[in-house]
Protein backbone atom coordinates (compact mmCIF):
# COMPACT_ATOMS: atom_id res chain seq x y z
CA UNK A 1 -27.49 31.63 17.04
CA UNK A 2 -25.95 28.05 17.52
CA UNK A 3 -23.63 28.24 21.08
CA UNK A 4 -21.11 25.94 21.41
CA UNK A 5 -23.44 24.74 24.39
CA UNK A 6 -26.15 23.61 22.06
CA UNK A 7 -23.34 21.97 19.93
CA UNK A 8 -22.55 19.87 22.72
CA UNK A 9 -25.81 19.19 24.10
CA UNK A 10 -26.70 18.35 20.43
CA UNK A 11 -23.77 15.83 20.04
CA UNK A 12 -24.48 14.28 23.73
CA UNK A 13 -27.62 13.46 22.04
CA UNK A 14 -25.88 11.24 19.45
CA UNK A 15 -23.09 10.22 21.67
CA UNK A 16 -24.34 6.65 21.21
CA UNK A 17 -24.62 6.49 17.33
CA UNK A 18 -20.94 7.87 17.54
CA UNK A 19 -20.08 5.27 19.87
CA UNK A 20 -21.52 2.46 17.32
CA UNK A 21 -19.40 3.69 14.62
CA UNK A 22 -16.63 4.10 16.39
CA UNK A 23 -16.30 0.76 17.55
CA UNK A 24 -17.44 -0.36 13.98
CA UNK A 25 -14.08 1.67 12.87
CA UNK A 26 -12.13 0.15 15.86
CA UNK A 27 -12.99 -3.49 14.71
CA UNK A 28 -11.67 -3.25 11.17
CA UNK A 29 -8.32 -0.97 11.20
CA UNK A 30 -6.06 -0.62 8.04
CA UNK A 31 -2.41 0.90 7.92
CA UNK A 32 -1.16 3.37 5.48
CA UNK A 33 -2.23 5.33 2.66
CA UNK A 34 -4.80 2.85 1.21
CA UNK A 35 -7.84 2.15 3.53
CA UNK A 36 -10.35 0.58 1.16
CA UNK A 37 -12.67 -0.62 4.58
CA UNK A 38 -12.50 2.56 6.33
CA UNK A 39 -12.67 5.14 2.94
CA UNK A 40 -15.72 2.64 2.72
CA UNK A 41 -17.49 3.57 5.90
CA UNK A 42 -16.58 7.37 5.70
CA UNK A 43 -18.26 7.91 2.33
CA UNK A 44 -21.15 6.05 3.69
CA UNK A 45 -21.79 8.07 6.33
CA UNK A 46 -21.18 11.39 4.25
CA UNK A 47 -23.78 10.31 1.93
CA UNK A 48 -26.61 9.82 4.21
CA UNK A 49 -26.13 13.76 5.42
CA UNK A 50 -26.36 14.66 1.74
CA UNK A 51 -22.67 15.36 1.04
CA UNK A 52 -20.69 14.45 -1.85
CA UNK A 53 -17.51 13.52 -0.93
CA UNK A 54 -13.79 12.93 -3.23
CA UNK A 55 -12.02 9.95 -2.93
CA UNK A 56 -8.40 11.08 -3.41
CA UNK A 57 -6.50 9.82 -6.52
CA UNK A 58 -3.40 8.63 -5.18
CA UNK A 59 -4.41 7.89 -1.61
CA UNK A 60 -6.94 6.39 0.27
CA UNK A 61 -7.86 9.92 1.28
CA UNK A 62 -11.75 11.46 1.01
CA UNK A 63 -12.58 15.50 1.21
CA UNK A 64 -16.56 16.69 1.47
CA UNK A 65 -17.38 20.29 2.18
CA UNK A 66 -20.43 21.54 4.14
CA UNK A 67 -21.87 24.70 2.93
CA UNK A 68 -23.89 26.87 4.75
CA UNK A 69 -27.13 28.80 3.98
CA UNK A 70 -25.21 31.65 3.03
CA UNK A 71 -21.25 32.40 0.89
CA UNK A 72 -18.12 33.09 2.88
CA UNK A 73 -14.87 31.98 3.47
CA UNK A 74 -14.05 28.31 4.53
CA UNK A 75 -12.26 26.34 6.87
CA UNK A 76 -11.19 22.83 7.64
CA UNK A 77 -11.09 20.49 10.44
CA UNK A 78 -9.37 16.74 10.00
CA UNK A 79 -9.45 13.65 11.17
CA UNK A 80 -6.72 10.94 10.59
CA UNK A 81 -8.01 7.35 9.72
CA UNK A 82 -5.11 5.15 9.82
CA UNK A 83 -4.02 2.61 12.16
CA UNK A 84 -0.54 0.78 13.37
CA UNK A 85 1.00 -2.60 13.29
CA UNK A 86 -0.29 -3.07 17.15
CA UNK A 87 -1.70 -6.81 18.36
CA UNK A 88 -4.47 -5.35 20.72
CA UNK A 89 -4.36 -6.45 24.22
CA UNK A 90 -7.58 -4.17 25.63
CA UNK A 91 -10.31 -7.11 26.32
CA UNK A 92 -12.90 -4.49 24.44
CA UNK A 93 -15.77 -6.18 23.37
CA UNK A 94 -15.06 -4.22 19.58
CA UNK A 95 -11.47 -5.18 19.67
CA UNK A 96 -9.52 -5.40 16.19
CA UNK A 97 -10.58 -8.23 13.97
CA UNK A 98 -7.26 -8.04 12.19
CA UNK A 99 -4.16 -9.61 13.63
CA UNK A 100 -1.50 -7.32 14.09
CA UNK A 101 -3.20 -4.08 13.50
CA UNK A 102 -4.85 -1.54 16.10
CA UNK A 103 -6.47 1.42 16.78
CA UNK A 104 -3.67 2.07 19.05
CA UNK A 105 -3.28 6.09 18.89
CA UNK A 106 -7.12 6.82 18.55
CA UNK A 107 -7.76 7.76 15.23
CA UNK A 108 -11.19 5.78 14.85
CA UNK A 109 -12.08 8.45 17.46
CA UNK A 110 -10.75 10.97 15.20
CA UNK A 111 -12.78 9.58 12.12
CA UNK A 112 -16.31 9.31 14.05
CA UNK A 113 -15.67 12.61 16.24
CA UNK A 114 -15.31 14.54 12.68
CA UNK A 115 -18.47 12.68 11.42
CA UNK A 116 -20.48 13.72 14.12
CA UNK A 117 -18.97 17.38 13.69
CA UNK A 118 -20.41 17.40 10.46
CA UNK A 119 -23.45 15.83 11.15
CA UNK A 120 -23.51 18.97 13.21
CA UNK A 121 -22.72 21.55 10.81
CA UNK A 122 -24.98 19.64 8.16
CA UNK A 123 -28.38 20.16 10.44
CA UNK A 124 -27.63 23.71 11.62
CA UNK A 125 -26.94 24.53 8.15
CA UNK A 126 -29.26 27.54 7.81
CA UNK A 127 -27.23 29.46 10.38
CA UNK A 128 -24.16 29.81 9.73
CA UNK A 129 -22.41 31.48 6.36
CA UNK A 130 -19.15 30.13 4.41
CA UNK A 131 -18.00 25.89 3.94
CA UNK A 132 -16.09 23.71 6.20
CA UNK A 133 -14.27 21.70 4.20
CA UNK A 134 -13.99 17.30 5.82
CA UNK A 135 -10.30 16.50 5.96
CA UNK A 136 -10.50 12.50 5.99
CA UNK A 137 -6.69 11.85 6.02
CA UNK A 138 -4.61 8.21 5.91
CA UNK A 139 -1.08 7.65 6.31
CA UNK A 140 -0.81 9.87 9.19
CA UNK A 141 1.49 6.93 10.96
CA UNK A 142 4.75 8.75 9.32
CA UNK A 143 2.93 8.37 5.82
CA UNK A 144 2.63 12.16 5.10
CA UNK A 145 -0.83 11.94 4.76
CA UNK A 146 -1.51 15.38 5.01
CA UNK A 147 1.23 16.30 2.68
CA UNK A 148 -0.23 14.39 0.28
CA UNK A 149 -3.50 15.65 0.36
CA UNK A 150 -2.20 19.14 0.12
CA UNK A 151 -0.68 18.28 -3.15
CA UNK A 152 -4.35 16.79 -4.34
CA UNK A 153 -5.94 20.35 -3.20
CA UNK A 154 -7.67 19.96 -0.06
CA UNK A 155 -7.25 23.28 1.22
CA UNK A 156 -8.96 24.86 -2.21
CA UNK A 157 -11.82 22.17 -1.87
CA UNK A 158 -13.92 24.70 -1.33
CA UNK A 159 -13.25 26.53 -4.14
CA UNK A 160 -10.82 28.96 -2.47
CA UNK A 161 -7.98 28.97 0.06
CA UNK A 162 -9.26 27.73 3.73
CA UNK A 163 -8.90 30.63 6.36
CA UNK A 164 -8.31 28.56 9.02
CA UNK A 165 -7.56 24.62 9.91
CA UNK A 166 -8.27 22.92 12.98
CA UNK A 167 -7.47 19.04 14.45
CA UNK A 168 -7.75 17.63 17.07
CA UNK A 169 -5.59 14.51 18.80
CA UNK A 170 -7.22 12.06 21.62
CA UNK A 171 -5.19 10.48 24.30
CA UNK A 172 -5.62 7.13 26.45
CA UNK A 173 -3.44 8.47 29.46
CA UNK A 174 -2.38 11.81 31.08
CA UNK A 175 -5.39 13.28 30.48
CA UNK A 176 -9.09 13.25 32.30
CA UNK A 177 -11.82 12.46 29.64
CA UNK A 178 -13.17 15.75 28.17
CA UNK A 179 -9.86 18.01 29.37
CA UNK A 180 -8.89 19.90 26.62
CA UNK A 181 -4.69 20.91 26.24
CA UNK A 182 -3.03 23.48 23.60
CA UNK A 183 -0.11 25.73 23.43
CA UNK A 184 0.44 28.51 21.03
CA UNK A 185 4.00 28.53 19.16
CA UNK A 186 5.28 24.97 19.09
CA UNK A 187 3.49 22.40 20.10
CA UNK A 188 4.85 18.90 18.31
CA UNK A 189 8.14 18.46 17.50
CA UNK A 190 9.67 18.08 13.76
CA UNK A 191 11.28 14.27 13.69
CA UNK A 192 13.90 13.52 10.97
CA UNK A 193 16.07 10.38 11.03
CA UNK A 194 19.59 10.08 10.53
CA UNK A 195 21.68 7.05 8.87
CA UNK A 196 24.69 6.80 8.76
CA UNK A 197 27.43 4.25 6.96
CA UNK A 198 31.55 4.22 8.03
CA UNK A 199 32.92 2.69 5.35
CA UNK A 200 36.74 1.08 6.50
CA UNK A 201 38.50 -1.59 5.74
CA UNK A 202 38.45 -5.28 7.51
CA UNK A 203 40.68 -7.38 8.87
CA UNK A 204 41.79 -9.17 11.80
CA UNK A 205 41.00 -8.21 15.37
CA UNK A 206 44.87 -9.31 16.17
CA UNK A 207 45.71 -6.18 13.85
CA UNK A 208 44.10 -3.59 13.51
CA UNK A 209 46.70 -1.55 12.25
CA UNK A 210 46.48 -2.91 9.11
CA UNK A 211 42.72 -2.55 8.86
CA UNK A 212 40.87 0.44 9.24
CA UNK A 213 38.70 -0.24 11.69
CA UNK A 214 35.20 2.01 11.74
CA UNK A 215 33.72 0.68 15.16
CA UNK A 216 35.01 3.03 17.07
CA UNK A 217 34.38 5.81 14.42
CA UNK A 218 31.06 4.73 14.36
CA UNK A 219 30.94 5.05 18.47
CA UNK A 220 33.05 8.19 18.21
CA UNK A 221 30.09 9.52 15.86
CA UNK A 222 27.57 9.02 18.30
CA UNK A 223 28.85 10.93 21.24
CA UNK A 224 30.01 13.51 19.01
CA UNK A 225 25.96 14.17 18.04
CA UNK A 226 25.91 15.02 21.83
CA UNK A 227 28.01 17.74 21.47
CA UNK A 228 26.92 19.25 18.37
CA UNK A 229 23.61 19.47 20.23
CA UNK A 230 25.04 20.57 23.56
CA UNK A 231 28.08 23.20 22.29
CA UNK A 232 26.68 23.91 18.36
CA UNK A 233 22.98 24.90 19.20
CA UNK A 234 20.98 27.24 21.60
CA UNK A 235 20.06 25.31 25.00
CA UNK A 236 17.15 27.43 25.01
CA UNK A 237 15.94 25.72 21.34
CA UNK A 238 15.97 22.17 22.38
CA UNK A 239 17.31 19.15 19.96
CA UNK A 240 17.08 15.64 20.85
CA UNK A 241 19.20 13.60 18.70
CA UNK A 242 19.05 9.54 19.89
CA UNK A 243 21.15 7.03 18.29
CA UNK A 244 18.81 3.89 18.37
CA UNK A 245 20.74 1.68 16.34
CA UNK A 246 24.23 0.54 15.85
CA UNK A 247 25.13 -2.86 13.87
CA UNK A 248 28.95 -3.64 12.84
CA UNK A 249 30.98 -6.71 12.51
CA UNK A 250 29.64 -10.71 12.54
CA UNK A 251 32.21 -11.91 15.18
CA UNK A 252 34.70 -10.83 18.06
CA UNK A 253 37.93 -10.85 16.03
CA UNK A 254 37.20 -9.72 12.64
CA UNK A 255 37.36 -6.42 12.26
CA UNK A 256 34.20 -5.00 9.55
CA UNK A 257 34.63 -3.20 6.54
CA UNK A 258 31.65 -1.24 7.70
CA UNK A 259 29.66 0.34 10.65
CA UNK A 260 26.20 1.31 10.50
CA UNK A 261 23.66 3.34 13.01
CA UNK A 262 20.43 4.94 13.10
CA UNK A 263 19.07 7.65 15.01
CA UNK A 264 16.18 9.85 15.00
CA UNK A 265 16.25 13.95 15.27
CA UNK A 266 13.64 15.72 16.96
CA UNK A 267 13.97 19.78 16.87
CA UNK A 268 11.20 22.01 18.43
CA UNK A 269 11.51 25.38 16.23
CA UNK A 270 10.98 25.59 12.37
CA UNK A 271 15.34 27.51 12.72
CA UNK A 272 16.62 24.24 14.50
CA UNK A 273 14.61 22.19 11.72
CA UNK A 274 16.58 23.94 9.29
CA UNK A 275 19.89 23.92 10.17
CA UNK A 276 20.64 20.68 12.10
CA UNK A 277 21.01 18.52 9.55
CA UNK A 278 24.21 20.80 8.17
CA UNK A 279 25.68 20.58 11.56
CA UNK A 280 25.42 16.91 12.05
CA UNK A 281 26.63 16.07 8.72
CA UNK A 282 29.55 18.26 8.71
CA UNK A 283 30.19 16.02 12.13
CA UNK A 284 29.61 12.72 10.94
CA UNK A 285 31.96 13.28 7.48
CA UNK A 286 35.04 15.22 9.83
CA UNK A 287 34.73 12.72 12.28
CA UNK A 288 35.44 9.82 9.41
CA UNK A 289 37.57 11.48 7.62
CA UNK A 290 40.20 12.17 10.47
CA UNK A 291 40.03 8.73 10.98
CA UNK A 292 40.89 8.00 7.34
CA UNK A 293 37.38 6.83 6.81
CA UNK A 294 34.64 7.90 4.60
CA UNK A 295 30.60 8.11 5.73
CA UNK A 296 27.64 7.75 3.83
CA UNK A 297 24.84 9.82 5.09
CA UNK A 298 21.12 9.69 4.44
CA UNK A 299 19.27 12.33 6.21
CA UNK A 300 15.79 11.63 6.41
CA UNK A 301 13.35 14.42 6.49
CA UNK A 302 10.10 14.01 8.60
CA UNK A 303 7.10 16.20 9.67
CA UNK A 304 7.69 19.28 10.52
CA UNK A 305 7.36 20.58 13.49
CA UNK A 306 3.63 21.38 14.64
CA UNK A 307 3.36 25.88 15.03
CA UNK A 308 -0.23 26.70 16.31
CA UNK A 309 -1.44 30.41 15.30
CA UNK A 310 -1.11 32.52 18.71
CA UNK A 311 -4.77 33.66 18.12
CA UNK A 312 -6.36 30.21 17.16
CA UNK A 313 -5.13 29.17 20.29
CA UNK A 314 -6.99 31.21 22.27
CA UNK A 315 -10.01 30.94 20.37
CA UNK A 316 -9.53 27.18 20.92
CA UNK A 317 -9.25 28.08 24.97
CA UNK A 318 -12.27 30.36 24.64
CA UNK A 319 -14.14 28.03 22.96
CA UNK A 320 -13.34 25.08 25.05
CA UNK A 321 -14.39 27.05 28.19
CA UNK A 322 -17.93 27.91 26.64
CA UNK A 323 -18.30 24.12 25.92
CA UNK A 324 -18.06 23.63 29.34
CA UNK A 325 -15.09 22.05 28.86
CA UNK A 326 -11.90 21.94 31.31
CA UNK A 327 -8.52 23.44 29.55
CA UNK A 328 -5.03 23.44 30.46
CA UNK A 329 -2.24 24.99 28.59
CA UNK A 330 0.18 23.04 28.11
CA UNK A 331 3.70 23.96 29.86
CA UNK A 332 6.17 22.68 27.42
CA UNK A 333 5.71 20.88 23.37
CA UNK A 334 4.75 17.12 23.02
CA UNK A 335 8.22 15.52 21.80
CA UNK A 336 5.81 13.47 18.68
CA UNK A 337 5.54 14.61 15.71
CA UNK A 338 2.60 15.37 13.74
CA UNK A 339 2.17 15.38 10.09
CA UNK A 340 -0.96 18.20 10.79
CA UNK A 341 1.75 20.22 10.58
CA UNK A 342 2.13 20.39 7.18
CA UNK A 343 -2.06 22.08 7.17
CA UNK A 344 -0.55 24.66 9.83
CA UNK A 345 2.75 25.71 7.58
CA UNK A 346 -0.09 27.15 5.16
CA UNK A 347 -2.92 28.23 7.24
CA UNK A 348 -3.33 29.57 10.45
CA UNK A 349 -4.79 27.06 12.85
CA UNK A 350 -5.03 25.22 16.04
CA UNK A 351 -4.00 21.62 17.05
CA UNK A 352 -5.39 20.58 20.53
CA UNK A 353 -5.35 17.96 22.63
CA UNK A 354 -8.49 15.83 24.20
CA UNK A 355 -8.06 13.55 27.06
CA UNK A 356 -9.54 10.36 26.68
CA UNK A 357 -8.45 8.69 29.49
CA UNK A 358 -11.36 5.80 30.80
CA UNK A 359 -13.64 7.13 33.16
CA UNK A 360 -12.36 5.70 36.81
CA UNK A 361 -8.76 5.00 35.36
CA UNK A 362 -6.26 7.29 37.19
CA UNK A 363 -5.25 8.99 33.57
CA UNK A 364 -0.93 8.97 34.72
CA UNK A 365 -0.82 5.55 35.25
CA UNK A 366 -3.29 4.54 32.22
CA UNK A 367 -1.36 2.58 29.12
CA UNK A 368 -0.33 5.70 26.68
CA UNK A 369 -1.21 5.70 23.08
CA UNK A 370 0.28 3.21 20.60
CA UNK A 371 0.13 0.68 23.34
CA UNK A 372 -1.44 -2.33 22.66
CA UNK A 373 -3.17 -1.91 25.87
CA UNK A 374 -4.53 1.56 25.44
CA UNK A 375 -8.11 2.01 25.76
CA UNK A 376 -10.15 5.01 24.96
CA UNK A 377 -13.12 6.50 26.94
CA UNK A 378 -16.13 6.58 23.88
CA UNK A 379 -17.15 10.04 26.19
CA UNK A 380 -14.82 11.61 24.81
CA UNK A 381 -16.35 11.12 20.99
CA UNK A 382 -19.56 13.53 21.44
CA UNK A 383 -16.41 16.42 23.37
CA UNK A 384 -14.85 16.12 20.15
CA UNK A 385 -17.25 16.26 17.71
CA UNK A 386 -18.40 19.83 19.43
CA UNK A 387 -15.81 21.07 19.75
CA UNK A 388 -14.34 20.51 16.30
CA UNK A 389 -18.22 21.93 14.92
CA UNK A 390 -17.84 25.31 17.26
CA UNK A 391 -14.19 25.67 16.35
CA UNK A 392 -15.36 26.39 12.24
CA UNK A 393 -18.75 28.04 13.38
CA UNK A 394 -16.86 30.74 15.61
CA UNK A 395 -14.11 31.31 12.96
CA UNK A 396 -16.84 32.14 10.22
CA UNK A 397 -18.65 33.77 12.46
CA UNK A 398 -15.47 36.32 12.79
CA UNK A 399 -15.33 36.82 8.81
């Protein structure tokens, strides 16, 4: 039987083929749902293990399935391709060839760590039973990727429901190379975003009784989110509501028909996720309207927020420590948000963490993901690919 030992003694083996493609990832990054180059270098790579792969049809997306020697249920593991509008500033000798756009968060590590899972899975074939079925997904960068590729059937690609998902998410800082981090419950917050229009009435700054003047409505609004959060919700079921934006008026004595501001909502339980956006809304339209004043209101919805299974967690800590792997559980959720969630809302599954902090680098002071300075330690590629191959092989191995 295939230990997760041999999977990453096997993968150390072709640490430096997952290196190469890695950096050959990291030198042409795309942004967004349609990634002809990197699609391009993904089905490549499927077909020379044998695998036919499926392009998605309304994203850049592609889904293969590995099958092993005998039937059984199925699971999937995902990598994210996409990159973000980031000008690199790392002095790598593979750095982006595209101005503007960067590896920044380390999915190219995501791409060639699930490539060398599967060239894993593919070559111990004969001893295992069930499919693992290749989640290449774009437009994770607040795309809903994943969402997307739920709706084109990736969890059925193996011709029935997946029992179990797993993903994994590599970072530049915090971490030591090869330390693995999970929580069960929560672990990445839901992020929505919040707009908001006063609509007054303009005038002069001389008079503003004869205006109705929605700058201070506007400001009123924004302290008032405060205290929906702080006296309206459970302290124990944290919101973070952050007004980033607020844009009124052209000039210091005209008072604007109009105030405008922005903020972004980040709730840590699927019940907060729910019924925050009623509570703010019934703020923002009392507030205006004792003023006199109307608001337009576009609430945003965004990913959900992250729930790993309770069980998958500790199979993810179990497995990590038979690796030979360090893990930590992580004290309290990571405030991001994730669109991986979307996988976990169907099937039970774990989302984990993989430090990939430079060898030598002190990991709190290293530049964090979606810095234009963040580097990533190509160690950490042959960690990944393991562990992502012994997650599915010990799951199947319970069925």
């Amino acid at each position: 039987m295939t230990t997760p030992a041999d999977l990453l003694a096997a993968a150390q083996a072709i640490a430096p083929d997952l290196a190469a493609l890695r950096h050959e990832l990291h030198r042409t990054p795309e942004i967004g749902l349609d990634l002809p180059a990197t699609q391009a270098i993904v089905l490549r790579e499927l077909a020379a293990l044998g695998l036919a792969a499926t392009p998605g049809r309304e994203l850049g997306s592609v889904t293969a399935v590995v099958r092993g020697a005998r039937p059984g249920p199925a699971v999937l593991l995902r990598g994210d391709m996409d990159a973000l509008p980031v000008t690199e500033d790392t002095g790598e000798p593979f750095t982006s060839e595209r101005d503007g756009v960067m590896h920044a968060c380390g999915h190219d590590l995501h791409v060639a760590g699930l490539l060398g899972a599967a060239r894993l899975l593919v070559e111990r074939r004969a001893d295992w039973a069930g499919a693992v079925v290749l989640m290449f997904q774009p437009g994770e960068e607040g795309e809903h990727g994943a969402r997307l590729m739920i709706d084109e059937g990736v969890l059925d690609a193996a011709g029935e429901r997946v029992v179990g998902a797993y993903g994994l998410h590599v970072v530049s800082a915090e971490l030591p190379v090869g330390v693995v981090t999970a929580r069960p419950g929560t672990y990445y917050a839901a992020a929505d975003q919040l707009f908001v229009t006063v609509q007054g009435r303009g005038g002069h700054g001389s008079m503003p009784h004869l205006a109705a003047d929605p700058v201070p409505v506007a400001a009123e609004i924004t302290l008032a989110l405060q205290t929906v959060v702080t006296r309206q919700w459970d302290a124990m079921d944290p919101v973070v509501v952050t007004v980033g934006r607020i844009s009124a008026g052209t000039i210091d004595n005209v008072i604007p028909a109009t105030a405008e501001l922005a903020a972004t909502v980040r709730t840590f339980s699927r019940e907060a996720h729910a019924a925050i956006p009623g509570l703010l809304t019934r703020a923002v339209e009392h507030i205006a309207a004792a003023h006199g004043m109307t608001a337009q209101i576009d609430y945003v919805r965004g990913y959900p927020t992250l729930v790993n299974d309770a069980d998958e967690v500790a199979r993810a800590e179990r497995v990590t420590r038979e690796l030979g792997l360090e893990y930590v559980t992580a004290a309290v959720p990571v405030t991001g948000a994730e669109d991986f969630s979307y996988v976990l809302e169907q099937v039970p599954g774990a989302y984990v963490t993989l430090g990939a902090t430079l060898v030598g680098v002190e990991p709190a002071g290293a530049p964090y993901n979606h810095s234009g300075q963040a580097r990533f330690a190509d160690e950490a590629l042959p960690q990944g690919a393991a562990l992502l191959a012994a997650l599915a092989l010990d799951r199947l191995r319970e069925s």
